[in-house]
N, C-alpha and C. Protein backbone atom coordinates (compact mmCIF):
# COMPACT_ATOMS: atom_id res chain seq x y z
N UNK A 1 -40.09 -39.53 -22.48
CA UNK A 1 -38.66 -39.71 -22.39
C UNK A 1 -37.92 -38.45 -22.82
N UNK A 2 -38.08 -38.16 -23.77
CA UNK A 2 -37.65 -36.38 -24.31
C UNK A 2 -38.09 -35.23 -23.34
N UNK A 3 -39.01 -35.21 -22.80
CA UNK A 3 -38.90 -34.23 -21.46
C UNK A 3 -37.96 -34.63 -20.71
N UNK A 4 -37.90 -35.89 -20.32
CA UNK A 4 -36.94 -36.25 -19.03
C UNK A 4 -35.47 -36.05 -19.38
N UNK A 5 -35.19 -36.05 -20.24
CA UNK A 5 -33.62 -35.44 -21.23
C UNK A 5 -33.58 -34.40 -21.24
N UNK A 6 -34.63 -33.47 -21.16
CA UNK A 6 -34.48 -31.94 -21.17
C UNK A 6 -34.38 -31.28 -19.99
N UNK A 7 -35.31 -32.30 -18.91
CA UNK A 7 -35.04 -31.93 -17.82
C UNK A 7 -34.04 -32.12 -17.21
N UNK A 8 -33.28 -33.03 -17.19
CA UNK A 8 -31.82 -33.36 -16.96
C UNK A 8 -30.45 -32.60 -17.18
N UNK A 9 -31.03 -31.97 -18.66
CA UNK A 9 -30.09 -31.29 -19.20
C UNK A 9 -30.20 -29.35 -18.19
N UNK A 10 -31.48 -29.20 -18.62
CA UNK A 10 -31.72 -28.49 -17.65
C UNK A 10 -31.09 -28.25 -16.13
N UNK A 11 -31.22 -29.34 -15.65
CA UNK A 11 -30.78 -29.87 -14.04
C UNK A 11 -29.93 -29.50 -13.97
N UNK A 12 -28.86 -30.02 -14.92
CA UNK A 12 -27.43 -30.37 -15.09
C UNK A 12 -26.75 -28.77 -15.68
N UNK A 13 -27.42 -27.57 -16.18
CA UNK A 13 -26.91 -26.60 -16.38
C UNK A 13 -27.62 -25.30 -14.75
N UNK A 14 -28.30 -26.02 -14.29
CA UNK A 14 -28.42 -25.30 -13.25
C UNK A 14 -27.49 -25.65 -12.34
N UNK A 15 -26.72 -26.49 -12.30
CA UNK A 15 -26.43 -27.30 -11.13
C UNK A 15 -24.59 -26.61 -11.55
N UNK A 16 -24.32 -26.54 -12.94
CA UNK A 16 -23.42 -26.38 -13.06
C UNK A 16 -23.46 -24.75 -13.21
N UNK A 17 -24.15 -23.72 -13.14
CA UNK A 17 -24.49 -22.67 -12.77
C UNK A 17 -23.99 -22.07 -11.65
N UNK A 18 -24.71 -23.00 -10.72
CA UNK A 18 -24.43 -22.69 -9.31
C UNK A 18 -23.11 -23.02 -8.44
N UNK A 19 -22.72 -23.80 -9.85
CA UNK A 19 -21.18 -24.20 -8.91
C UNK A 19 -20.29 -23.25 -8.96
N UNK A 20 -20.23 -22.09 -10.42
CA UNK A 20 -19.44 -21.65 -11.21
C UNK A 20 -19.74 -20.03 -10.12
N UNK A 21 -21.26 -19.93 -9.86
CA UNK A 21 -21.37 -19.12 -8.70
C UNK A 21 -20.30 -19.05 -7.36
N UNK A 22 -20.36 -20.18 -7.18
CA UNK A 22 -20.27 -20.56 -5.60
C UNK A 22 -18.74 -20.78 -5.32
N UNK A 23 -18.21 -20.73 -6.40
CA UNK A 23 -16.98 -20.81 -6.86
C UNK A 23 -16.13 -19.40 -7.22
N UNK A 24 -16.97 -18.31 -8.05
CA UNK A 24 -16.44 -17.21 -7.99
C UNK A 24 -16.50 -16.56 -6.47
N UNK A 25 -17.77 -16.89 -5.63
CA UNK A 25 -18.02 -15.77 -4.36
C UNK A 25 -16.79 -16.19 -3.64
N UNK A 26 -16.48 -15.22 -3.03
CA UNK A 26 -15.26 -15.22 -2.39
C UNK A 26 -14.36 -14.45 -2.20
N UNK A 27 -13.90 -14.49 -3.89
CA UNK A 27 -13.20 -14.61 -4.44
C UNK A 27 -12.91 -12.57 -4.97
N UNK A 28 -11.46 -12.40 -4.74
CA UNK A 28 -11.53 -11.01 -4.75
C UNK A 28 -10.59 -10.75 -5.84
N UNK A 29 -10.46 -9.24 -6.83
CA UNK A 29 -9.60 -9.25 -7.53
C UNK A 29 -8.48 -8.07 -7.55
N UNK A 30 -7.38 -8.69 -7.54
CA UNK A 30 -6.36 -7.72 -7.21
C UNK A 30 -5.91 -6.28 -7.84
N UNK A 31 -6.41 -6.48 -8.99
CA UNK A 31 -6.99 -4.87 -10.19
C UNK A 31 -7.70 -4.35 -9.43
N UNK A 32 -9.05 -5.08 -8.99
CA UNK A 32 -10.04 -4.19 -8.29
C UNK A 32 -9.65 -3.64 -6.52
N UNK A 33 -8.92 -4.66 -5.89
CA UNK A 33 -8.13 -3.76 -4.54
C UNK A 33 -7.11 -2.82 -4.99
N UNK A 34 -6.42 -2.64 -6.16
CA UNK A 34 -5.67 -1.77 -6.20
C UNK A 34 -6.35 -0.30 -6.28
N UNK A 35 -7.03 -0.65 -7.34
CA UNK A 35 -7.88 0.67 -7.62
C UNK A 35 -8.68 1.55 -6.14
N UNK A 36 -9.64 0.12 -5.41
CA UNK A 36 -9.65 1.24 -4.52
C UNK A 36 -8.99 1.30 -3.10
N UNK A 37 -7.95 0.47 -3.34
CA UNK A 37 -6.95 0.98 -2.31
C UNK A 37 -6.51 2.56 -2.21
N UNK A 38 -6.26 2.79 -4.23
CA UNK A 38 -6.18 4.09 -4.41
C UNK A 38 -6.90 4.98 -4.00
N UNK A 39 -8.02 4.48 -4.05
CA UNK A 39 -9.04 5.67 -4.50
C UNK A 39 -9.31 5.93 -2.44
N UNK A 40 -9.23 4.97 -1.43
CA UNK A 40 -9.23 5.25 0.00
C UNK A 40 -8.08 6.07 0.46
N UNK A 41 -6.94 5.69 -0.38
CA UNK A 41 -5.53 6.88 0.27
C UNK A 41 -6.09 8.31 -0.15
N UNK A 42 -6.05 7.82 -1.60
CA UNK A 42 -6.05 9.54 -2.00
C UNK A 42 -7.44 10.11 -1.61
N UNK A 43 -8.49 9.78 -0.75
CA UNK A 43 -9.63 10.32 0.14
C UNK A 43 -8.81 10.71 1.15
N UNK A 44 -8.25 9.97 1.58
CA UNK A 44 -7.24 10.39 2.73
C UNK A 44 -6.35 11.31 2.58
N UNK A 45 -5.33 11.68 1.68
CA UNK A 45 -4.54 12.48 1.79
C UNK A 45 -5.46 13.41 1.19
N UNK A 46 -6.12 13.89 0.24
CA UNK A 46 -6.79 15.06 0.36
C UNK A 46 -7.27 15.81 1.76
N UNK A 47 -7.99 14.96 2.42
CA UNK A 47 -7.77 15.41 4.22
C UNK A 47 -7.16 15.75 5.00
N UNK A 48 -5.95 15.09 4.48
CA UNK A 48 -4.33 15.33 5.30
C UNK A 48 -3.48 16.49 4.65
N UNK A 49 -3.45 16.44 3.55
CA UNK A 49 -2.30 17.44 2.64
C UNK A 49 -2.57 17.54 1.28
N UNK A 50 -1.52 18.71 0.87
CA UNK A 50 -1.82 19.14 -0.14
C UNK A 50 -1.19 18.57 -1.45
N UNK A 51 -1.58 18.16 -2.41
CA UNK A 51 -1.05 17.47 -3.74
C UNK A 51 -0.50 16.08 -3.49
N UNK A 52 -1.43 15.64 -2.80
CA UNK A 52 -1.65 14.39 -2.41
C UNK A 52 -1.42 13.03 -3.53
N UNK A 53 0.03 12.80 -4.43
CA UNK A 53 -0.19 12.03 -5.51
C UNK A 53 0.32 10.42 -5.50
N UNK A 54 -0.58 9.44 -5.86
CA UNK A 54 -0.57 7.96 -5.46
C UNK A 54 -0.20 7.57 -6.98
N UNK A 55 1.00 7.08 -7.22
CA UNK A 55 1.35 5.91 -8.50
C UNK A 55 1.14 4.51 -8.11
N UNK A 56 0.60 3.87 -9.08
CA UNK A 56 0.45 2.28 -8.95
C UNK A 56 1.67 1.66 -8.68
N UNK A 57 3.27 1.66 -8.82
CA UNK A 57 3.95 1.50 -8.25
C UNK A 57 4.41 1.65 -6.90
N UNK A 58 3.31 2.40 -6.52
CA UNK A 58 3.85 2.50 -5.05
C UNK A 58 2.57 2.41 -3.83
N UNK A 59 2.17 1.00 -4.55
CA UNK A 59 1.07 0.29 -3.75
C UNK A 59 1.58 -0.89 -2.99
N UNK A 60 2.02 -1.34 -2.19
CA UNK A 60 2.82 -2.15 -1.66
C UNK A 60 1.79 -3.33 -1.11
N UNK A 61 1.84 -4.55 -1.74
CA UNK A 61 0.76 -5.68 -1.20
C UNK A 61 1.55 -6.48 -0.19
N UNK A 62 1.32 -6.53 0.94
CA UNK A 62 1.83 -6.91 2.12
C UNK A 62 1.18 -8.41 2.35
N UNK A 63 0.54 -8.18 2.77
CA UNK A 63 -0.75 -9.50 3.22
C UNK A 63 -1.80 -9.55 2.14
N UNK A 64 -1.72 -10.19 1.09
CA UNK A 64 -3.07 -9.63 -0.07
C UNK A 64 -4.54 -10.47 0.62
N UNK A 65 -5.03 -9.71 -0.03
CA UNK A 65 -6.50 -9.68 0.27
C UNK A 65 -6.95 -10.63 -1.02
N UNK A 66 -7.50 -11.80 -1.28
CA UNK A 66 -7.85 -12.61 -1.83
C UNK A 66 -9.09 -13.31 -1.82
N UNK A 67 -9.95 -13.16 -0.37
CA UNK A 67 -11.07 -13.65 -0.35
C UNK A 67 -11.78 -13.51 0.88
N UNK A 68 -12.86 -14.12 0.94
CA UNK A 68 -13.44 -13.31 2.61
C UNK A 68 -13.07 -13.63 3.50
N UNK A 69 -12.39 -15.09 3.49
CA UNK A 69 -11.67 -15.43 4.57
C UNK A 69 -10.64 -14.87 5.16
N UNK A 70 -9.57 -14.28 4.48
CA UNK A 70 -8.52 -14.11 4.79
C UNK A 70 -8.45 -12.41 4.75
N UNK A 71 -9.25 -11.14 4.60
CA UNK A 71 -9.51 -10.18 4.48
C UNK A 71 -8.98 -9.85 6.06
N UNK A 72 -9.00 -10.14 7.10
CA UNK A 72 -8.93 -9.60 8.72
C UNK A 72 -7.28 -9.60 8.46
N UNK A 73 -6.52 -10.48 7.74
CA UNK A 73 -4.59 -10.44 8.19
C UNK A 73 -4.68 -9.62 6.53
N UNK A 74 -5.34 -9.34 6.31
CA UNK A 74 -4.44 -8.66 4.56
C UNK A 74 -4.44 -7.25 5.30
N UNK A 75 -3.10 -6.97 4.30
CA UNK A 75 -2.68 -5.54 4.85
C UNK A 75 -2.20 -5.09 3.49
N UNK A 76 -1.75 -3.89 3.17
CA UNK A 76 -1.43 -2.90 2.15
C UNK A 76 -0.23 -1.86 2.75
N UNK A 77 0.81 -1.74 2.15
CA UNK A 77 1.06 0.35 2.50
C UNK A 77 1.46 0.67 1.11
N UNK A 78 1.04 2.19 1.24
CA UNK A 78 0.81 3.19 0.14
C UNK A 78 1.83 3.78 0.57
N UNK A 79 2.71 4.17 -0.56
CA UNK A 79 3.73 5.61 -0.95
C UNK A 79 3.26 6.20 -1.24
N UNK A 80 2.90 7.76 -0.58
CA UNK A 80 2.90 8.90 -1.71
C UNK A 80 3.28 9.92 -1.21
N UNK A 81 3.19 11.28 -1.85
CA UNK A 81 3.89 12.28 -1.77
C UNK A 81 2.94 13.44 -1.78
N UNK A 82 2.92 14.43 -0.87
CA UNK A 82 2.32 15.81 -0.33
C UNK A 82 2.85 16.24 0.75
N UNK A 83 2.13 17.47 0.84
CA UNK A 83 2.67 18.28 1.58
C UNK A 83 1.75 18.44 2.51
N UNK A 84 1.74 17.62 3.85
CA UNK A 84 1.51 17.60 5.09
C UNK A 84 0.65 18.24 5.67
N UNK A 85 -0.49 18.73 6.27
CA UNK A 85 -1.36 19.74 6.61
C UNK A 85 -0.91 20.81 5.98
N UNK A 86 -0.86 20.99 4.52
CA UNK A 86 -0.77 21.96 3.25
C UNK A 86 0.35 23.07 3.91
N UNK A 87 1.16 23.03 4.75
CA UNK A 87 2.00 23.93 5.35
C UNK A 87 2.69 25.12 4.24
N UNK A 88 3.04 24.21 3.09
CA UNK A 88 3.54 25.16 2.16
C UNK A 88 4.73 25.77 2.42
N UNK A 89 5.76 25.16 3.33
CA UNK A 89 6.66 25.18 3.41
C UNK A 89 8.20 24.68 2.62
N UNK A 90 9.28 25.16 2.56
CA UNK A 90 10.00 24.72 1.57
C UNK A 90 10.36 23.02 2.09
N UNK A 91 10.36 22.68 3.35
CA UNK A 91 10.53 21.19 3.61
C UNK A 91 9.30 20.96 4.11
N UNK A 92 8.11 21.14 3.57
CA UNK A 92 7.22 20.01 4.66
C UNK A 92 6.32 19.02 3.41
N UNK A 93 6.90 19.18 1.92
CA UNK A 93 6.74 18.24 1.17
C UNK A 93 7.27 17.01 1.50
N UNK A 94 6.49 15.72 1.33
CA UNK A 94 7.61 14.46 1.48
C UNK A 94 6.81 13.51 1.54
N UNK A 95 7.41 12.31 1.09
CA UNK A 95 6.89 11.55 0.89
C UNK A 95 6.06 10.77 2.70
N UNK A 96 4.85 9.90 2.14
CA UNK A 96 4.09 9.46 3.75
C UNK A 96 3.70 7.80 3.24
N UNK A 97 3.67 7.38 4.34
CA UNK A 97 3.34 6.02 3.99
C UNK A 97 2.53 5.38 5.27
N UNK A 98 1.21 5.15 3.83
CA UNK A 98 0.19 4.76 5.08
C UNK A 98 -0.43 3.08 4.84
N UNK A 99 -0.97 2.87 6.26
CA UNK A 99 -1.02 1.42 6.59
C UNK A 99 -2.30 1.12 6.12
N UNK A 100 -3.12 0.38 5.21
CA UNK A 100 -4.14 0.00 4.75
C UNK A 100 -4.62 -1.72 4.92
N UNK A 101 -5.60 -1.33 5.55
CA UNK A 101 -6.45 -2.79 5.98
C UNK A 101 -8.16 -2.88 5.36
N UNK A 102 -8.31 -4.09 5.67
CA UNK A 102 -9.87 -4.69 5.16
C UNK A 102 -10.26 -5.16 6.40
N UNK A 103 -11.70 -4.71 6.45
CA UNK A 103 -12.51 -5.30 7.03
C UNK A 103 -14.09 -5.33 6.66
N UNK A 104 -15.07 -6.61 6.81
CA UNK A 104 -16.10 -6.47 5.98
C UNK A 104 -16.19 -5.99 4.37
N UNK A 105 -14.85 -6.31 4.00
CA UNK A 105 -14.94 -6.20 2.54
C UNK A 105 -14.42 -4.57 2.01
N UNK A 106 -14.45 -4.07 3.08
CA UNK A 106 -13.99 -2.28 3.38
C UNK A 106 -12.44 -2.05 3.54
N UNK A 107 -11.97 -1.27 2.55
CA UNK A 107 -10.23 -1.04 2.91
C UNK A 107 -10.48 0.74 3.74
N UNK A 108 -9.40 0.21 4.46
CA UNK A 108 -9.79 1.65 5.34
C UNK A 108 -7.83 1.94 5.89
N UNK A 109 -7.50 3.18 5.68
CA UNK A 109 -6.22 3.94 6.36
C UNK A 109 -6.09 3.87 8.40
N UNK A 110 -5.48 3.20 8.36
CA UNK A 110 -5.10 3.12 9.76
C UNK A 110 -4.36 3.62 10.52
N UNK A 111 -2.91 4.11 9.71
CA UNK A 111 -1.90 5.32 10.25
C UNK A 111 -1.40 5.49 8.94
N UNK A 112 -0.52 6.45 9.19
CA UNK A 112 0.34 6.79 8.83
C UNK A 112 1.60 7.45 9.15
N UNK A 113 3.08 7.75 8.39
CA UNK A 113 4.01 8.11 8.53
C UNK A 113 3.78 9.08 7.80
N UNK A 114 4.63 10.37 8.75
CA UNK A 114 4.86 11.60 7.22
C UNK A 114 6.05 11.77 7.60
N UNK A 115 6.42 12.53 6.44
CA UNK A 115 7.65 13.20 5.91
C UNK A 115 8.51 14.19 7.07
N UNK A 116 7.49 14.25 8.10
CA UNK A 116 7.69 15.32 9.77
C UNK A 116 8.44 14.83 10.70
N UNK A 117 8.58 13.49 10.25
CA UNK A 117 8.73 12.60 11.52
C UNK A 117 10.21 12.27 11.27
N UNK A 118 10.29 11.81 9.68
CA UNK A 118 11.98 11.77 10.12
C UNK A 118 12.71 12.40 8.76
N UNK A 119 13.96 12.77 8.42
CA UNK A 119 14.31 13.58 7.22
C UNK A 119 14.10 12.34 5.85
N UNK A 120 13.76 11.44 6.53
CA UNK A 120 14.90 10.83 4.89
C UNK A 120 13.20 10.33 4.64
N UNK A 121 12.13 10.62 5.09
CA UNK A 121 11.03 10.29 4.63
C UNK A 121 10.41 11.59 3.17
N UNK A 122 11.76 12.72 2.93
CA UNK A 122 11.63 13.63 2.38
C UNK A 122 12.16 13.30 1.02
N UNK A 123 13.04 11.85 1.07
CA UNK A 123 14.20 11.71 -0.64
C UNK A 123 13.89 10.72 -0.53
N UNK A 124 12.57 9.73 -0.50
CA UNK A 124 12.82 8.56 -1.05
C UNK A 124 12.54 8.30 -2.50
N UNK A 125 13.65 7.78 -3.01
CA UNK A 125 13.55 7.19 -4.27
C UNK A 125 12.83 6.34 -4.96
N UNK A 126 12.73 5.50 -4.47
CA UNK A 126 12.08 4.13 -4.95
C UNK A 126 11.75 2.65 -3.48
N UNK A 127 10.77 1.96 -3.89
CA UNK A 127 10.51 1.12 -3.15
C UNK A 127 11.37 -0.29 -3.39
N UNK A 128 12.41 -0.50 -2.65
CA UNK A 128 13.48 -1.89 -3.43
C UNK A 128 12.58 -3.16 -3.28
N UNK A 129 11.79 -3.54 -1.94
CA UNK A 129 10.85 -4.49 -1.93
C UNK A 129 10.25 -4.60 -0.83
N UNK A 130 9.97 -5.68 -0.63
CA UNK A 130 9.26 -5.50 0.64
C UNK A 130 8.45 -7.63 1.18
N UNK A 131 8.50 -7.44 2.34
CA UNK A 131 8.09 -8.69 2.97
C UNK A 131 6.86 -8.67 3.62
N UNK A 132 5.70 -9.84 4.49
CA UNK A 132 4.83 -9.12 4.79
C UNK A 132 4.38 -8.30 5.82
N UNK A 133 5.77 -8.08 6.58
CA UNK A 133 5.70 -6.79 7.58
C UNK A 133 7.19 -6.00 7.68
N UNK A 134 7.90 -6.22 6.58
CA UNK A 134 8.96 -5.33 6.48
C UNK A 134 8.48 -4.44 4.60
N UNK A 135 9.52 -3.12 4.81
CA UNK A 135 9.51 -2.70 3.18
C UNK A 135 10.68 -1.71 3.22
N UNK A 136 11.84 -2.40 2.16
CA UNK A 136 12.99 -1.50 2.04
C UNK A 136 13.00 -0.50 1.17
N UNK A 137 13.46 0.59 1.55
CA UNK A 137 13.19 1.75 0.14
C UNK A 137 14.71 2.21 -0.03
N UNK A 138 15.02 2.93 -1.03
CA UNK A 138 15.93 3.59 -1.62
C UNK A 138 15.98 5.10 -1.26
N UNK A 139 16.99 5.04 -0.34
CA UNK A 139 16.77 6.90 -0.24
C UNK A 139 18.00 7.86 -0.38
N UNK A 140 17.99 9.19 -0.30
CA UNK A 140 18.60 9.96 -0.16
C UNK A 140 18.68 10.69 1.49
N UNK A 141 19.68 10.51 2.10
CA UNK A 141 20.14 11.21 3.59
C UNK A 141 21.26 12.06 3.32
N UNK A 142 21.07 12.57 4.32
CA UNK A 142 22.26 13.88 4.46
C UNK A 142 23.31 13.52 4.74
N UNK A 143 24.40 14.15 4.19
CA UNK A 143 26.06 14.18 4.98
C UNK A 143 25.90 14.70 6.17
N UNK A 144 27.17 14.99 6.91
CA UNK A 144 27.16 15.89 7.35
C UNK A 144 27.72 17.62 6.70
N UNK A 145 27.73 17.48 5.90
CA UNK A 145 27.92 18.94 5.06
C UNK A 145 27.00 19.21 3.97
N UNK A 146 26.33 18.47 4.01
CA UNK A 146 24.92 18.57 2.71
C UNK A 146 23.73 19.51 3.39
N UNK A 147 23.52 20.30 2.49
CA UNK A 147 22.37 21.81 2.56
C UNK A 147 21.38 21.02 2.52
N UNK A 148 20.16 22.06 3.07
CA UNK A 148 19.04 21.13 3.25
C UNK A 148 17.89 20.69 1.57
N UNK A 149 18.36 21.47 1.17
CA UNK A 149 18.20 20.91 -0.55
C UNK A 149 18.59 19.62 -0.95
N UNK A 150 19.97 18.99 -0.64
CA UNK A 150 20.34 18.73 -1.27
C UNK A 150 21.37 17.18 -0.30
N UNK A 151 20.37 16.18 0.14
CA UNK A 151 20.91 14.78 0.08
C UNK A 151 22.18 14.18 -0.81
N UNK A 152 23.10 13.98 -0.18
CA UNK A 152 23.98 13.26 -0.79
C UNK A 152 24.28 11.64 -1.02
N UNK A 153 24.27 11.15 0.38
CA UNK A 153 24.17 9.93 0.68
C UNK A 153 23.13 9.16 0.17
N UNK A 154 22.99 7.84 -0.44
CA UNK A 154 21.96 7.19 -1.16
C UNK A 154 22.25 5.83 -0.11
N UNK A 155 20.84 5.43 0.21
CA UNK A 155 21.48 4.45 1.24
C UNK A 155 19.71 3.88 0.63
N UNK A 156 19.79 2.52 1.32
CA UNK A 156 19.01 1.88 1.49
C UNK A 156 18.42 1.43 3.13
N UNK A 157 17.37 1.65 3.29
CA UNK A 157 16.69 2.03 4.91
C UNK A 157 15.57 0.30 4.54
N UNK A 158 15.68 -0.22 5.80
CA UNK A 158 14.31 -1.32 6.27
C UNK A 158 13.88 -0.94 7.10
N UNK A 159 12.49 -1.08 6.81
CA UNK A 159 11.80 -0.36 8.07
C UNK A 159 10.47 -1.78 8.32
N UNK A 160 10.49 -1.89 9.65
CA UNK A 160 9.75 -2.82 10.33
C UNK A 160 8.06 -2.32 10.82
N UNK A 161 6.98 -2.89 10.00
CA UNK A 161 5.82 -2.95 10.52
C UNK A 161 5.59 -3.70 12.60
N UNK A 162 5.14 -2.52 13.40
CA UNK A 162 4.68 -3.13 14.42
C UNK A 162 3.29 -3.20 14.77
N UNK A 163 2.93 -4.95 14.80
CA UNK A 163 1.18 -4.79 14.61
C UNK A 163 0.74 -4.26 15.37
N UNK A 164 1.33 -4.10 17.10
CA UNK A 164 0.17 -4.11 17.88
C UNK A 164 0.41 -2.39 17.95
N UNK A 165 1.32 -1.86 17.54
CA UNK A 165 1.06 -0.14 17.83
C UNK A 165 1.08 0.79 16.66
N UNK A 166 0.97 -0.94 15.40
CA UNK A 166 0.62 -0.05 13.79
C UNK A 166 1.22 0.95 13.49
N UNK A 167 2.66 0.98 14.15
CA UNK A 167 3.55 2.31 13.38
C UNK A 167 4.94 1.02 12.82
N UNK A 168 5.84 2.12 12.06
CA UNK A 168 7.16 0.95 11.52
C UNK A 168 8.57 1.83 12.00
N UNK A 169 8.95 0.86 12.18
CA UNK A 169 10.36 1.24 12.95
C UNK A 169 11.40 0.98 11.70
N UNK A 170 12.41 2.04 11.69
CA UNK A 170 13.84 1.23 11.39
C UNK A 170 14.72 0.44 11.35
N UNK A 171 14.93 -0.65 11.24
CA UNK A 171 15.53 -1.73 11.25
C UNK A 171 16.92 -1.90 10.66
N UNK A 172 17.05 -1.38 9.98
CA UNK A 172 18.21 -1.28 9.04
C UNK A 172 18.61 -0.31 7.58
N UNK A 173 20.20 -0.10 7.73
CA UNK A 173 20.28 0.97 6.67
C UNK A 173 21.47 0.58 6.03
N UNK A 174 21.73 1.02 5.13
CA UNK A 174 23.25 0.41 4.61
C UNK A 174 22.94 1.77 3.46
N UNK A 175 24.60 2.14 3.23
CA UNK A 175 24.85 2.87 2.75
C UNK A 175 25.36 2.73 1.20
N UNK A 176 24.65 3.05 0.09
CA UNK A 176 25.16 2.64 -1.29
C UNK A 176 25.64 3.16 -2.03
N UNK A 177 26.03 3.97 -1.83
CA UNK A 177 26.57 5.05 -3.02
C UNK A 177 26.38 6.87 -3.06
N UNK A 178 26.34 7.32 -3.95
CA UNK A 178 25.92 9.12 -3.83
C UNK A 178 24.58 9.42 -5.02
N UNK A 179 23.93 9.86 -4.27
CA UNK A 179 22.92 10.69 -4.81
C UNK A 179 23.38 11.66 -5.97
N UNK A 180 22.37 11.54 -6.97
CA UNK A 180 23.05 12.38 -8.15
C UNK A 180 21.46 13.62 -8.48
C-alpha cells in the first residue's frame, strides 16, 4: 500500500510537470522580443548606415507576438536614427523606421523608411502613439522661411501601414505649435 501512495504521488507530480510544460510552450516573452527585435534592427542598420542608434522607447509593438500561433500577423516598427548609406552629409542624418515581422519564431526587417524620402523624417521628436497599422509621431517641418537647420513648425504627422506593399503613407498632419 505505501508503494502505491508513492507511486501516485509520483504520477501526480509528473503529470503536474507536464502540464506546467505544456502550458509555458508557446508562450513568448515580451522582454525577450524586445531585446532581439533590437538586436535584428541594429544588424540592420549597421548594413544600412552609419551610427545606427535604437532606444527602447522607440520600439513600437503593433501586432505583438505572444505565441506560436499568432507570430505570422505580429508586426513591430523601430525608430531610429543614422545616417543613411554613411553619406556624411550635413542632411542625410535622420531618423528611419523599419517594419519588423516573425516568422518560425525569427524576427526579421522587411522595409524600411529613411530620412531621404521625405524632410520631416529628419526632426522627429517623439513617438505620440500608435494603433495596429497606424503610428503618430511628433515632428518638426519647415516654414516657408525656415533654413535648412532649423524646423519651425511642430506638427503632429499619422502615417498609415500598407500591408500588401509594406511601405506607410501619410494620412494625416495637424499643426501644434513652434519648435523650440
Amino acid at each position: 500500500m505505501h508503494s502505491n501512495t508513492i507511486a501516485s504521488v509520483v504520477y501526480a507530480g509528473v503529470f503536474l510537470a507536464c502540464l506546467g510544460i505544456m502550458q509555458g510552450q508557446g508562450t513568448v516573452s515580451a522582454k525577450k522580443n524586445k531585446s532581439e527585435i533590437k538586436r535584428v534592427v541594429s544588424a540592420f542598420a549597421s548594413a544600412v548606415a552609419c551610427g545606427g542608434e535604437i532606444k527602447d522607447q522607440n520600439i513600437i509593438t503593433m501586432v505583438p507576438y505572444t505565441s506560436e500561433e499568432d507570430q505570422y500577423d505580429a508586426r513591430y516598427a523601430v525608430l531610429w536614427y543614422g545616417d543613411w548609406a554613411c553619406a556624411g552629409g550635413s542632411g542625410t542624418s535622420g531618423w528611419h523606421l523599419s517594419l519588423v515581422k516573425v516568422s518560425m519564431g525569427y524576427f526579421y526587417v522587411v522595409t524600411s523608411c529613411s530620412g531621404n524620402s521625405d524632410d520631416y523624417w529628419r526632426n522627429v521628436h517623439r513617438i505620440v502613439g500608435n494603433t495596429k497599422n497606424t503610428i503618430t509621431l511628433e515632428i518638426c517641418d519647415y516654414g516657408s522661411d525656415d533654413a535648412n537647420c532649423c524646423p519651425s513648425v511642430k506638427k503632429r504627422i499619422t502615417i498609415k501601414l500598407n500591408d500588401e506593399a509594406e511601405s506607410w503613407k501619410e494620412i494625416g498632419s495637424k499643426t501644434i505649435g513652434r519648435c523650440e
